[in-house]
N, C-alpha and C. Protein backbone atom coordinates (compact mmCIF):
# COMPACT_ATOMS: atom_id res chain seq x y z
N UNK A 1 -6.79 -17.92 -67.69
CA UNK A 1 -7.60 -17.44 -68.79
C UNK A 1 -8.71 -18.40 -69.18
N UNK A 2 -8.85 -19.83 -68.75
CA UNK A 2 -9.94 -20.78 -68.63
C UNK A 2 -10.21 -21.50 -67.45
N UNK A 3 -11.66 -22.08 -67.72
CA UNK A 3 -11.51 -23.33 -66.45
C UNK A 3 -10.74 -24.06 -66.39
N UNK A 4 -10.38 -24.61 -65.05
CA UNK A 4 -9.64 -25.58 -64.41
C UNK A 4 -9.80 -26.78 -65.43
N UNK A 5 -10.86 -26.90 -65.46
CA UNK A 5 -12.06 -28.13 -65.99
C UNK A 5 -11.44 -28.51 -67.84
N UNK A 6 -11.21 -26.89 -68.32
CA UNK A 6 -10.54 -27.28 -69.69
C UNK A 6 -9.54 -27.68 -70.00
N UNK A 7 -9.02 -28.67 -69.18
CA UNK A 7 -7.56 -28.89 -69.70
C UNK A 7 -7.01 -29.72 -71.09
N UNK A 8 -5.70 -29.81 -71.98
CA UNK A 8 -5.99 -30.59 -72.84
C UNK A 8 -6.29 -31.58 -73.17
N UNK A 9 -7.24 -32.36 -72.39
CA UNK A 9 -7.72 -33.83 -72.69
C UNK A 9 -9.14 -33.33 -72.96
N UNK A 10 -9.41 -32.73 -72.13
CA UNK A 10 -11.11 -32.52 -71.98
C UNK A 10 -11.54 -31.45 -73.63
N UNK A 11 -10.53 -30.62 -74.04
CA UNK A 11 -10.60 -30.10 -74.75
C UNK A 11 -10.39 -30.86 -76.31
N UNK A 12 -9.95 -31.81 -76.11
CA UNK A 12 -8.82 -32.27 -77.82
C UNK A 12 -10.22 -32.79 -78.76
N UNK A 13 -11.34 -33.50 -78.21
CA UNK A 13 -12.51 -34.10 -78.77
C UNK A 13 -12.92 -32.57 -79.46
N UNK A 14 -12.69 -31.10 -78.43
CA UNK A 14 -13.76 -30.59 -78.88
C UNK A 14 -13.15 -30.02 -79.91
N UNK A 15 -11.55 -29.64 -80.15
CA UNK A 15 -10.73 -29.24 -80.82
C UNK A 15 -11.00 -29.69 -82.51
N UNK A 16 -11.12 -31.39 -82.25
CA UNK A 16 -10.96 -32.14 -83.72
C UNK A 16 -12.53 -31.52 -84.15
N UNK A 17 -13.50 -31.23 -83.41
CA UNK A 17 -14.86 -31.53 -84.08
C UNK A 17 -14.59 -29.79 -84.35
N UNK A 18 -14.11 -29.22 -84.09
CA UNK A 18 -14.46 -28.00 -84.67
C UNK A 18 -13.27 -27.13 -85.85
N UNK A 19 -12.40 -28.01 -85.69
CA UNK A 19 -11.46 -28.27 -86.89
C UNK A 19 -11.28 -26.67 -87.23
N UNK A 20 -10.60 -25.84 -86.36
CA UNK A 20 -10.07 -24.11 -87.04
C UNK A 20 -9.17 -23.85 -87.24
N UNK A 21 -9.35 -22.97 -88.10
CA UNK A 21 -7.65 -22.66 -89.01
C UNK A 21 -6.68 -22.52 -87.62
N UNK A 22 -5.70 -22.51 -87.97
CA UNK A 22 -4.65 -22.24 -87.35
C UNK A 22 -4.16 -20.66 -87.10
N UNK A 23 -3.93 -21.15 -85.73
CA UNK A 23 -3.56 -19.23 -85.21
C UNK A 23 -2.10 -18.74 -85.99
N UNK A 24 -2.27 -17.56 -85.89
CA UNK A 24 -1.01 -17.14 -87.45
C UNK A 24 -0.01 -17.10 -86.17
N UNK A 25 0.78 -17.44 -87.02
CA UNK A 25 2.44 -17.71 -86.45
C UNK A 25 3.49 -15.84 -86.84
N UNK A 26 4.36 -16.28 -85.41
CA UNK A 26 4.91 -14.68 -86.16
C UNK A 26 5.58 -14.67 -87.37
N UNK A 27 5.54 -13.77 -87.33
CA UNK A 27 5.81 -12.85 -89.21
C UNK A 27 7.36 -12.57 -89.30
N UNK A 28 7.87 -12.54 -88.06
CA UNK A 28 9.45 -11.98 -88.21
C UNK A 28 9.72 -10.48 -87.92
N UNK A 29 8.46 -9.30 -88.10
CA UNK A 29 8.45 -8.61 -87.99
C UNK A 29 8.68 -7.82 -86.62
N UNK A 30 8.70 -6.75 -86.19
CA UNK A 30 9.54 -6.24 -84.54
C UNK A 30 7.81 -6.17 -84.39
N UNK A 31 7.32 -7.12 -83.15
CA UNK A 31 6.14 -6.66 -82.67
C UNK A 31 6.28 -5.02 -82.00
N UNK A 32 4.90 -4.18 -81.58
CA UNK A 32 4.85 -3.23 -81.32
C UNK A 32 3.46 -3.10 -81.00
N UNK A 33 2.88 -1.98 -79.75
CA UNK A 33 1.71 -1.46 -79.74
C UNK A 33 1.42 -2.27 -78.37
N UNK A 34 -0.04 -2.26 -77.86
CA UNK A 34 -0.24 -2.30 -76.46
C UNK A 34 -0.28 -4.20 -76.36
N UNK A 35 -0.41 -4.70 -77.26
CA UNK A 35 -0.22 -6.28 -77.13
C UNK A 35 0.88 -6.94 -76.98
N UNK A 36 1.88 -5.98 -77.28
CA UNK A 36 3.64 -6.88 -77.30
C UNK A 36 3.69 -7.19 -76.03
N UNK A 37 3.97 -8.61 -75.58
CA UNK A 37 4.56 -9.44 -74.52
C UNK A 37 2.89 -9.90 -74.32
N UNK A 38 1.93 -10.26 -75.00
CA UNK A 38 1.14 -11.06 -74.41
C UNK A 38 0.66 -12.16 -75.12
N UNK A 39 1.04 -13.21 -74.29
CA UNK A 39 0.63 -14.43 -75.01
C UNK A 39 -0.55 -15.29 -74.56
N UNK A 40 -1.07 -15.83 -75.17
CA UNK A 40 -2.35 -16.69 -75.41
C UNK A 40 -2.11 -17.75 -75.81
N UNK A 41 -3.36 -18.46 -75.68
CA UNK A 41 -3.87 -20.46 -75.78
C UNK A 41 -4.20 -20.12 -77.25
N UNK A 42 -3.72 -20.75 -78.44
CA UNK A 42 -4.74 -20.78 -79.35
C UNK A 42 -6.05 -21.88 -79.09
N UNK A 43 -7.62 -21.44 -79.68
CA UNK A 43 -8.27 -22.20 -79.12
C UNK A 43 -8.09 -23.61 -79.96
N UNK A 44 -8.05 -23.19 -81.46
CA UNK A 44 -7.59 -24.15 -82.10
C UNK A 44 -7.39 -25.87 -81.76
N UNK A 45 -5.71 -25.36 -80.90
CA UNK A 45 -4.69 -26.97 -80.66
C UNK A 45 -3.98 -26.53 -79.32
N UNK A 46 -4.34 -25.19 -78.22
CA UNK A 46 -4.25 -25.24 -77.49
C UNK A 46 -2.49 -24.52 -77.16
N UNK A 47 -2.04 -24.53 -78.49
CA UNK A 47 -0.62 -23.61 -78.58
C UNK A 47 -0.58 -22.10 -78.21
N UNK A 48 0.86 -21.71 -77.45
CA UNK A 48 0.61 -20.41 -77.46
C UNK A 48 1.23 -19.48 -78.38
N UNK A 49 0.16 -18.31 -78.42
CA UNK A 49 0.56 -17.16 -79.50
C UNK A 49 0.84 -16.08 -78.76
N UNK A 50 2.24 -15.24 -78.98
CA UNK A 50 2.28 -13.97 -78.79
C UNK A 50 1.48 -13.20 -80.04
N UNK A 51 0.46 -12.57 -79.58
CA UNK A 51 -0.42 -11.82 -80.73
C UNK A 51 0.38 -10.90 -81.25
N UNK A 52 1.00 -9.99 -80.74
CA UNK A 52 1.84 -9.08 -81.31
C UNK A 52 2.89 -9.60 -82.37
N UNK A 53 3.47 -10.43 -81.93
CA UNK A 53 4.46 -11.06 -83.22
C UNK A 53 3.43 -11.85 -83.88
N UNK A 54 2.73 -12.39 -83.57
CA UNK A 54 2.08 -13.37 -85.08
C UNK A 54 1.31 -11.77 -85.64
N UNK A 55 0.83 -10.42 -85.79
CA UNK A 55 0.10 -10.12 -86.36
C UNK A 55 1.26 -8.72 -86.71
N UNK A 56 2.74 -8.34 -86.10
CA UNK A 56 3.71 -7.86 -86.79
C UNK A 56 3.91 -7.72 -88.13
N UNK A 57 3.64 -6.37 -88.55
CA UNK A 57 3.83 -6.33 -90.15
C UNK A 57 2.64 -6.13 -91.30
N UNK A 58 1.61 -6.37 -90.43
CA UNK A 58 0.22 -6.36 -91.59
C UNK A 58 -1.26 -6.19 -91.23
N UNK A 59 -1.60 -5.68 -91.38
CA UNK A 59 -3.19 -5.29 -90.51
C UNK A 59 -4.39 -6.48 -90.55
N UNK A 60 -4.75 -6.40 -89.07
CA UNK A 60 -5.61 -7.23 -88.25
C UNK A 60 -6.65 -6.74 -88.14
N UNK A 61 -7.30 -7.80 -87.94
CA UNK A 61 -9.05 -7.46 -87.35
C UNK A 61 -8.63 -8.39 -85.88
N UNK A 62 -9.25 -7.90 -84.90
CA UNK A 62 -9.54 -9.02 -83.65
C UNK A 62 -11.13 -8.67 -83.14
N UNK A 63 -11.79 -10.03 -83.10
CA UNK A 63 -12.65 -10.24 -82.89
C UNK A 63 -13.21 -10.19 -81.44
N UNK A 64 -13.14 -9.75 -80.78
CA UNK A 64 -13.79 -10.00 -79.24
C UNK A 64 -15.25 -10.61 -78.96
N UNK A 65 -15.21 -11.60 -78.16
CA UNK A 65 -16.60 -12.41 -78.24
C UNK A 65 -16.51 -13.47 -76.78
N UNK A 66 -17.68 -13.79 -76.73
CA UNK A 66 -18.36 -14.78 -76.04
C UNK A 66 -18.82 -15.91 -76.47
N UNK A 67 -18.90 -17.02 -75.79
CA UNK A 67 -19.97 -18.31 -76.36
C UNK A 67 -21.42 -18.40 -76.18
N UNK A 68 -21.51 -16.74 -74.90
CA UNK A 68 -23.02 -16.60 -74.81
C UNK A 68 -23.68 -15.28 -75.23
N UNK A 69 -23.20 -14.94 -75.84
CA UNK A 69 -23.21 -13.33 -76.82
C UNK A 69 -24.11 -13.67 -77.53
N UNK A 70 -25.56 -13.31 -77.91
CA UNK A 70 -26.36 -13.17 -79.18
C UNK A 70 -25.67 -12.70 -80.56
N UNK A 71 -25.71 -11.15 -79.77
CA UNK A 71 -25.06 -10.58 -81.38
C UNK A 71 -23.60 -11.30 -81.89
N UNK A 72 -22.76 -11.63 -81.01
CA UNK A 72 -21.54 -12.28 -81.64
C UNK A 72 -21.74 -13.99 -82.51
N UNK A 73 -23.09 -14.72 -82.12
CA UNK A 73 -23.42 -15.73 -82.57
C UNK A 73 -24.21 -15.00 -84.57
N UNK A 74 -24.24 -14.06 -84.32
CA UNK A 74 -24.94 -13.49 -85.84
C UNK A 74 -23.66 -12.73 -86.48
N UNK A 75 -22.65 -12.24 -85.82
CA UNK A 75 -21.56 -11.75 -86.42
C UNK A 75 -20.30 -12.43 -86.59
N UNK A 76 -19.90 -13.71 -86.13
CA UNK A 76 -19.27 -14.77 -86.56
C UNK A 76 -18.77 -14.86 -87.94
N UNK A 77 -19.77 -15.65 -88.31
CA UNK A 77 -20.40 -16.27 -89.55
C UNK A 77 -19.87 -15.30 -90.62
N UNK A 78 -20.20 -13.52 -90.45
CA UNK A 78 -20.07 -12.86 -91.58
C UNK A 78 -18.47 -12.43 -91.56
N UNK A 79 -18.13 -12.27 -90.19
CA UNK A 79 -16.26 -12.57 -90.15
C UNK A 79 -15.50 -13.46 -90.70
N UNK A 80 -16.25 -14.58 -90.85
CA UNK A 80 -15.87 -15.89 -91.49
C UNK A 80 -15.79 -15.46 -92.97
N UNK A 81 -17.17 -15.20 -93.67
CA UNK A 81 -17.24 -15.00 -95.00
C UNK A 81 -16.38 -13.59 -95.87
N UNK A 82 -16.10 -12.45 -94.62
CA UNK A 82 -15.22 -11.60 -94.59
C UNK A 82 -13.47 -11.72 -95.15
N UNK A 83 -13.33 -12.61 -94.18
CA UNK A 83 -11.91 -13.91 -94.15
C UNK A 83 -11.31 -13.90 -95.33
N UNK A 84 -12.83 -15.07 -95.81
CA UNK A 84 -12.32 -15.45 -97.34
C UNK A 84 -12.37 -14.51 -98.14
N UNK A 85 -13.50 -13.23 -97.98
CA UNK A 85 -13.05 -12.79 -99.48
C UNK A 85 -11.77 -11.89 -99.19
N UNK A 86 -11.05 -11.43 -97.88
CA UNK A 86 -9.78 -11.00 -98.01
C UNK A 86 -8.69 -11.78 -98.12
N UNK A 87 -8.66 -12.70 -97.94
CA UNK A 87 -7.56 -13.66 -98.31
C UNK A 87 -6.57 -12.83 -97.34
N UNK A 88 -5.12 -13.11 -97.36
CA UNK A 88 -4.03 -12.65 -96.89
C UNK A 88 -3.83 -11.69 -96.59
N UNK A 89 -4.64 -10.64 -97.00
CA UNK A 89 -4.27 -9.50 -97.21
C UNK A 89 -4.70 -8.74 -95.31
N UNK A 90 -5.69 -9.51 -95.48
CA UNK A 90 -6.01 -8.98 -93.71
C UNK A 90 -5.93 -10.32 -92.65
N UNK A 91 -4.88 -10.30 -91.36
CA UNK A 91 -5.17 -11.25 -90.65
C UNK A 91 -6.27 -11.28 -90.09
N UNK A 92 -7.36 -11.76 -89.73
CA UNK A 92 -8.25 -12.24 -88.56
C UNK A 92 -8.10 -13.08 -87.45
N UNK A 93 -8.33 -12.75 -86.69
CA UNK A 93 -7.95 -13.54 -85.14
C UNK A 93 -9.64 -13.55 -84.08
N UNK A 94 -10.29 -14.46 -83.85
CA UNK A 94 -10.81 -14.18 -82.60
C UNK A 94 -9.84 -13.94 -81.40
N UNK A 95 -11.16 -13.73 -80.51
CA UNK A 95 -10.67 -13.81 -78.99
C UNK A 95 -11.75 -13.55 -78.24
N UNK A 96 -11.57 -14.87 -77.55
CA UNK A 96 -12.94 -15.45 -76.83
C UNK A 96 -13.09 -14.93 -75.03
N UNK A 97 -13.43 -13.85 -74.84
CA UNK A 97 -13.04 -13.30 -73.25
C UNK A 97 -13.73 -13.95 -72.45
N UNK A 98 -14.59 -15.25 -72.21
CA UNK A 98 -15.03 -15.87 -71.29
C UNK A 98 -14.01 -17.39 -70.68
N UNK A 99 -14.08 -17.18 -69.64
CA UNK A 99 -13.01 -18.48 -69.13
C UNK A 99 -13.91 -19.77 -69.98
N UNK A 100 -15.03 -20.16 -69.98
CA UNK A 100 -15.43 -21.57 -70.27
C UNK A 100 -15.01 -21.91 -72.06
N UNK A 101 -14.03 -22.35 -72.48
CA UNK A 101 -13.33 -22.42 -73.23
C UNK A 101 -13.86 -23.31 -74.04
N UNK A 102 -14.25 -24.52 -73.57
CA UNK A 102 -15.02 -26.01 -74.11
C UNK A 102 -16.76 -25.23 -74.45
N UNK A 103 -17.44 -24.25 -73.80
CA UNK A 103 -18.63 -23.73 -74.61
C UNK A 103 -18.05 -22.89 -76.10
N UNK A 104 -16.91 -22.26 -75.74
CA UNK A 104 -16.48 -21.40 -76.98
C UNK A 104 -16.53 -22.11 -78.19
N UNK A 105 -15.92 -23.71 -78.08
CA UNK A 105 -15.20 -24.66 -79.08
C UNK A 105 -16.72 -24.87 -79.75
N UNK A 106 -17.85 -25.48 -78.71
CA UNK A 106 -19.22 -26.10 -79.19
C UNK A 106 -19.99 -25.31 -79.81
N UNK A 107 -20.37 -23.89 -79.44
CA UNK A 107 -20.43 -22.88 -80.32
C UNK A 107 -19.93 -22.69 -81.83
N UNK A 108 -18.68 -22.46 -81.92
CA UNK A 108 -17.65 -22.24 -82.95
C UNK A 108 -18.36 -23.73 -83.91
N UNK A 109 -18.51 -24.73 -83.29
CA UNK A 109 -19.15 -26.29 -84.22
C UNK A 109 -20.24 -25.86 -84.55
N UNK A 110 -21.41 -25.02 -83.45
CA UNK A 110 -22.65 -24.78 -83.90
C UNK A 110 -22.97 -23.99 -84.73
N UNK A 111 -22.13 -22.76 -84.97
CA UNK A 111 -22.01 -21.68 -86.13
C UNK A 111 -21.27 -21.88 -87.20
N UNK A 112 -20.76 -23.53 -87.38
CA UNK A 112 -20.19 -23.34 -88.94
C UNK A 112 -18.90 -22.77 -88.91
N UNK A 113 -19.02 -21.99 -87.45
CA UNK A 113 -17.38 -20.93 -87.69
C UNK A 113 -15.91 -21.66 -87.57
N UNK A 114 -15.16 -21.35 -88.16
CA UNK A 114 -13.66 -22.16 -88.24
C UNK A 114 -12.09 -21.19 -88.52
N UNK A 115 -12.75 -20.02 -87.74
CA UNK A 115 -11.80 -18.89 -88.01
C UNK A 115 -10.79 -19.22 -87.16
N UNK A 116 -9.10 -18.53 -87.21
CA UNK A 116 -8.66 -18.91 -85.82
C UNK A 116 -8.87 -18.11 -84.39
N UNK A 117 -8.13 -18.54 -83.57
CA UNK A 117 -8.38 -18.00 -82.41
C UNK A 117 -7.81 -18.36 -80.90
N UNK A 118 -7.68 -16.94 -80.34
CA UNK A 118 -7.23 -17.45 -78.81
C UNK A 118 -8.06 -17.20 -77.53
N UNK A 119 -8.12 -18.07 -77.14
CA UNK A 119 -8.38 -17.62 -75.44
C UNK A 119 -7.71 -16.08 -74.84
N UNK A 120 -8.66 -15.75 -74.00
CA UNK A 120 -8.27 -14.72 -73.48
C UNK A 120 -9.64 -14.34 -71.91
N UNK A 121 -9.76 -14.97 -71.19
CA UNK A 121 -10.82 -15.75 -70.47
C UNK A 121 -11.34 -14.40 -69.38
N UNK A 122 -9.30 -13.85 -69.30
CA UNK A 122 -9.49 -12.40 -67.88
C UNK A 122 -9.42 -11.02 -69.15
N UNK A 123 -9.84 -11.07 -70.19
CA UNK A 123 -10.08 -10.09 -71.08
C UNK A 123 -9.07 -9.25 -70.99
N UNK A 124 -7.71 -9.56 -71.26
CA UNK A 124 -6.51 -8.95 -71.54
C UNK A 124 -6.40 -7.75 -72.48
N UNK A 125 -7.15 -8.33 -73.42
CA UNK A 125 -6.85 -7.71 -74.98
C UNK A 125 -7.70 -6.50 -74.53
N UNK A 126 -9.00 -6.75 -74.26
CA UNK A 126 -9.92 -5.57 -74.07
C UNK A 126 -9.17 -4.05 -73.25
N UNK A 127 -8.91 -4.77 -71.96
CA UNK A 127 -7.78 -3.49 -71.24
C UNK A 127 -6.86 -3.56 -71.75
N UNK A 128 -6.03 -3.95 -72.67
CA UNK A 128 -5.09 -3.10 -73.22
C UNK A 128 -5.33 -2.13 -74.46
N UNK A 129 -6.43 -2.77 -74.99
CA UNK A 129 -6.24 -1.60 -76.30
C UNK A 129 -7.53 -0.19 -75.56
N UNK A 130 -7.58 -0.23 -74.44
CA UNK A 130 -8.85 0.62 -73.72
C UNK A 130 -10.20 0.56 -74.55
N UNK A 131 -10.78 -0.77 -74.37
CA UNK A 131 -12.03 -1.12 -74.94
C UNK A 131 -12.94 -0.58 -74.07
N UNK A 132 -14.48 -0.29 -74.72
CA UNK A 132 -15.28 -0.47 -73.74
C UNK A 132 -15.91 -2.18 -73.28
N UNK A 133 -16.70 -1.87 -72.14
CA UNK A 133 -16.46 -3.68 -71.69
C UNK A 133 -17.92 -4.25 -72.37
N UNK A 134 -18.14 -4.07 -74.06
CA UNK A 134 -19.45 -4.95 -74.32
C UNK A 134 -19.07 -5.72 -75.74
N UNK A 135 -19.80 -6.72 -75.80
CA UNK A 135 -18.99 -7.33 -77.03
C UNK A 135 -20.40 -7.95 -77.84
N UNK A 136 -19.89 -7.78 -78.80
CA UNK A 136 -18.85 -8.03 -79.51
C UNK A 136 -17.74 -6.86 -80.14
N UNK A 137 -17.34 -7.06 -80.14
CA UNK A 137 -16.03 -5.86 -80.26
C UNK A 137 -14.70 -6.06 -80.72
N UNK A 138 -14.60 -4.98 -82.01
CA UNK A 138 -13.94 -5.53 -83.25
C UNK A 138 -12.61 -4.30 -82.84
N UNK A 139 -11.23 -5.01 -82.60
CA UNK A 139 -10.48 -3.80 -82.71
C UNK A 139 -9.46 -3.83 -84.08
N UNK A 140 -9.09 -2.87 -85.02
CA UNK A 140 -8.70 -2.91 -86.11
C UNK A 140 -6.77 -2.14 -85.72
N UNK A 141 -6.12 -3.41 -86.53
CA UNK A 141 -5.07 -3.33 -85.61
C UNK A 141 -4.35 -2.81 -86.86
N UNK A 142 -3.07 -1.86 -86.69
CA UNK A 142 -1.69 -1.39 -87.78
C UNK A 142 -0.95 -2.37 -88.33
N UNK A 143 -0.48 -2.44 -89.49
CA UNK A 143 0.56 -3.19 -89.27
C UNK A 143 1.49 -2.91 -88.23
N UNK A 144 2.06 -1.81 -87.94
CA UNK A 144 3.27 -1.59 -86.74
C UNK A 144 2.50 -2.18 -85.60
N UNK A 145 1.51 -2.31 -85.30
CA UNK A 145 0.93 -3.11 -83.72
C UNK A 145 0.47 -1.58 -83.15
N UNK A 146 -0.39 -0.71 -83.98
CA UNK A 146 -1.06 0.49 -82.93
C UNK A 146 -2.44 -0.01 -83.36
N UNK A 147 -3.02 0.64 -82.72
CA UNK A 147 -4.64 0.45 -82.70
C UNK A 147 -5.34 1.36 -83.70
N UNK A 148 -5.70 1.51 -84.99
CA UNK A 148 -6.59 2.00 -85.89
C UNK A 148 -7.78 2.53 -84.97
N UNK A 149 -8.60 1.39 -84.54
CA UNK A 149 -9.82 1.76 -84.56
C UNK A 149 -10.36 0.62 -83.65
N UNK A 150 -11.16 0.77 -82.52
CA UNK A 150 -12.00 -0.06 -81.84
C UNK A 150 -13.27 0.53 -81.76
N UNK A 151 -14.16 -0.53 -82.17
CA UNK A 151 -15.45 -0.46 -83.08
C UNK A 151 -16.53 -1.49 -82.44
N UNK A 152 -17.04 -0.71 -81.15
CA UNK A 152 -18.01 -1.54 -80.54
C UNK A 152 -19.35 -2.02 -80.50
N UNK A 153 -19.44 -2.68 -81.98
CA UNK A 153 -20.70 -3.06 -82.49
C UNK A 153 -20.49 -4.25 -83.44
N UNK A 154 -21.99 -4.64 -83.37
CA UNK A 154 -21.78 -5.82 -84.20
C UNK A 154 -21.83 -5.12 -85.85
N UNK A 155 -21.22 -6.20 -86.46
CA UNK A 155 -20.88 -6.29 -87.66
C UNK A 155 -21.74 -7.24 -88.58
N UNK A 156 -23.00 -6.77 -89.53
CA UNK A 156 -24.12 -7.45 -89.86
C UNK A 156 -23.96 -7.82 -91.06
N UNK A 157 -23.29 -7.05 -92.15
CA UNK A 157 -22.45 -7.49 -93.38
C UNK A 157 -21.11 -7.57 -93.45
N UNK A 158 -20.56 -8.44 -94.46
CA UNK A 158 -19.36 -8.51 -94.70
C UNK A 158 -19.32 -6.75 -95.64
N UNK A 159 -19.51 -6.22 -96.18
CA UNK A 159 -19.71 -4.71 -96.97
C UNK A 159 -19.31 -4.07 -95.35
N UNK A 160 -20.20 -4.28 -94.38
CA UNK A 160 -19.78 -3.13 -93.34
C UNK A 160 -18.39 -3.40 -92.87
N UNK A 161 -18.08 -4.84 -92.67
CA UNK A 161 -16.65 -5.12 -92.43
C UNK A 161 -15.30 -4.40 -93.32
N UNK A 162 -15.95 -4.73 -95.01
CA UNK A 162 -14.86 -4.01 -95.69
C UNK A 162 -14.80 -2.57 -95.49
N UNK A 163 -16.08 -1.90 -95.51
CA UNK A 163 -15.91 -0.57 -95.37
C UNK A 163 -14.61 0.14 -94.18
N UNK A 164 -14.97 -0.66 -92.58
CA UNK A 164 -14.50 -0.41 -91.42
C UNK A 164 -13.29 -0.13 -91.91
N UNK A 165 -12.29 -1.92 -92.73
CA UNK A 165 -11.69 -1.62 -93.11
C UNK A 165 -10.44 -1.16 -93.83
N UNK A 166 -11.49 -0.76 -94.64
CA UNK A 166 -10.64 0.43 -95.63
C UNK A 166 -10.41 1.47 -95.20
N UNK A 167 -11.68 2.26 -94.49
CA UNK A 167 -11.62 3.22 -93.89
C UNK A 167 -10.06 3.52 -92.75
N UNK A 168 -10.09 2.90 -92.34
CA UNK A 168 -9.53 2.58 -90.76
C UNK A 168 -8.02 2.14 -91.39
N UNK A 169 -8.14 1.02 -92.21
CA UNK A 169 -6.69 0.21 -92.20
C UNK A 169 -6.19 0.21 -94.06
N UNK A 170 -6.96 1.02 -94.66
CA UNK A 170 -6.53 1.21 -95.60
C UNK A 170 -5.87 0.21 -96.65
N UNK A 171 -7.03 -0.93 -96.61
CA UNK A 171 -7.24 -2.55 -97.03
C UNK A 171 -8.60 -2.73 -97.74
N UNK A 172 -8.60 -2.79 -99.43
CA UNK A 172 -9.63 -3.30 -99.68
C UNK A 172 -10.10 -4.56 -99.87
N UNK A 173 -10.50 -5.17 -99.50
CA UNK A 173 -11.53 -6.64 -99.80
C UNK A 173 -12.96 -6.66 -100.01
């Protein structure tokens, strides 16, 4: 799911300088839906997450992105500011579908962004929830682990984010 080249030494400098929350840990809840049994690098500290159990129980946003994506370098930022004003109530997760893992981290420093997040390099997530293949691309997840809504556009306000959703996941922020 990355370069050879990223391993955790080469990565830990880029890790501290970009300092991101921590990937959510499972919930306890019975994972479910097309993600159960797949695990990931957080980009974070390099730990792995089964997404399905860390996001078991409560509705998700997942972020799909690049380190060389335009529109995902302008829709970041408002995921970020999204975040905070939901607090707990909605998990957020990136997921970075390009193998070069160490551009993802320098990026993530260059945008201010400090959301969490996993690797996902052979775009796992995308074929399982039947994405189309352009990103940035937001899929809005159940609590039970089904798919709400995959929403293949960028996201230019945090207002369009809440709208999605409420609409979709029946979560206001």
């Amino acid at each position: 799911d990355r370069r050879a080249q990223d391993d955790a030494q080469a990565l830990a400098p880029l890790r501290t300088e970009a300092n991101l929350q921590p990937c959510p840990a499972p919930t306890g809840a019975e994972p479910a839906g097309p993600l159960t049994g797949m695990t990931f690098e957080c980009v974070g500290d390099g730990s792995g997450v089964d997404l399905a159990a860390a996001l078991a129980g409560r509705p998700a946003i997942l972020n799909l992105w690049a380190w060389w994506c335009g529109p995902c370098a302008e829709e970041l930022p408002v995921l970020q500011e999204y975040a905070r004003r939901a607090g707990d109530r909605v998990a957020l997760v990136t997921v970075h579908t390009d193998p070069n893992e160490a551009n993802a981290l320098s990026r993530l420093v260059e945008y201010g962004v400090q959301l969490p997040g996993v690797q996902d390099g052979s775009a796992r997530v995308q074929a399982a929830v039947a994405a189309p293949p352009v990103l940035p691309l937001t899929v809005l997840v159940r609590p039970d682990g089904s798919i709400a809504k995959v929403l293949p556009q960028p996201f230019r306000s945090v207002e369009e984010i809440a709208a999605a959703v409420e609409t979709h996941l029946g979560v206001s922020a």
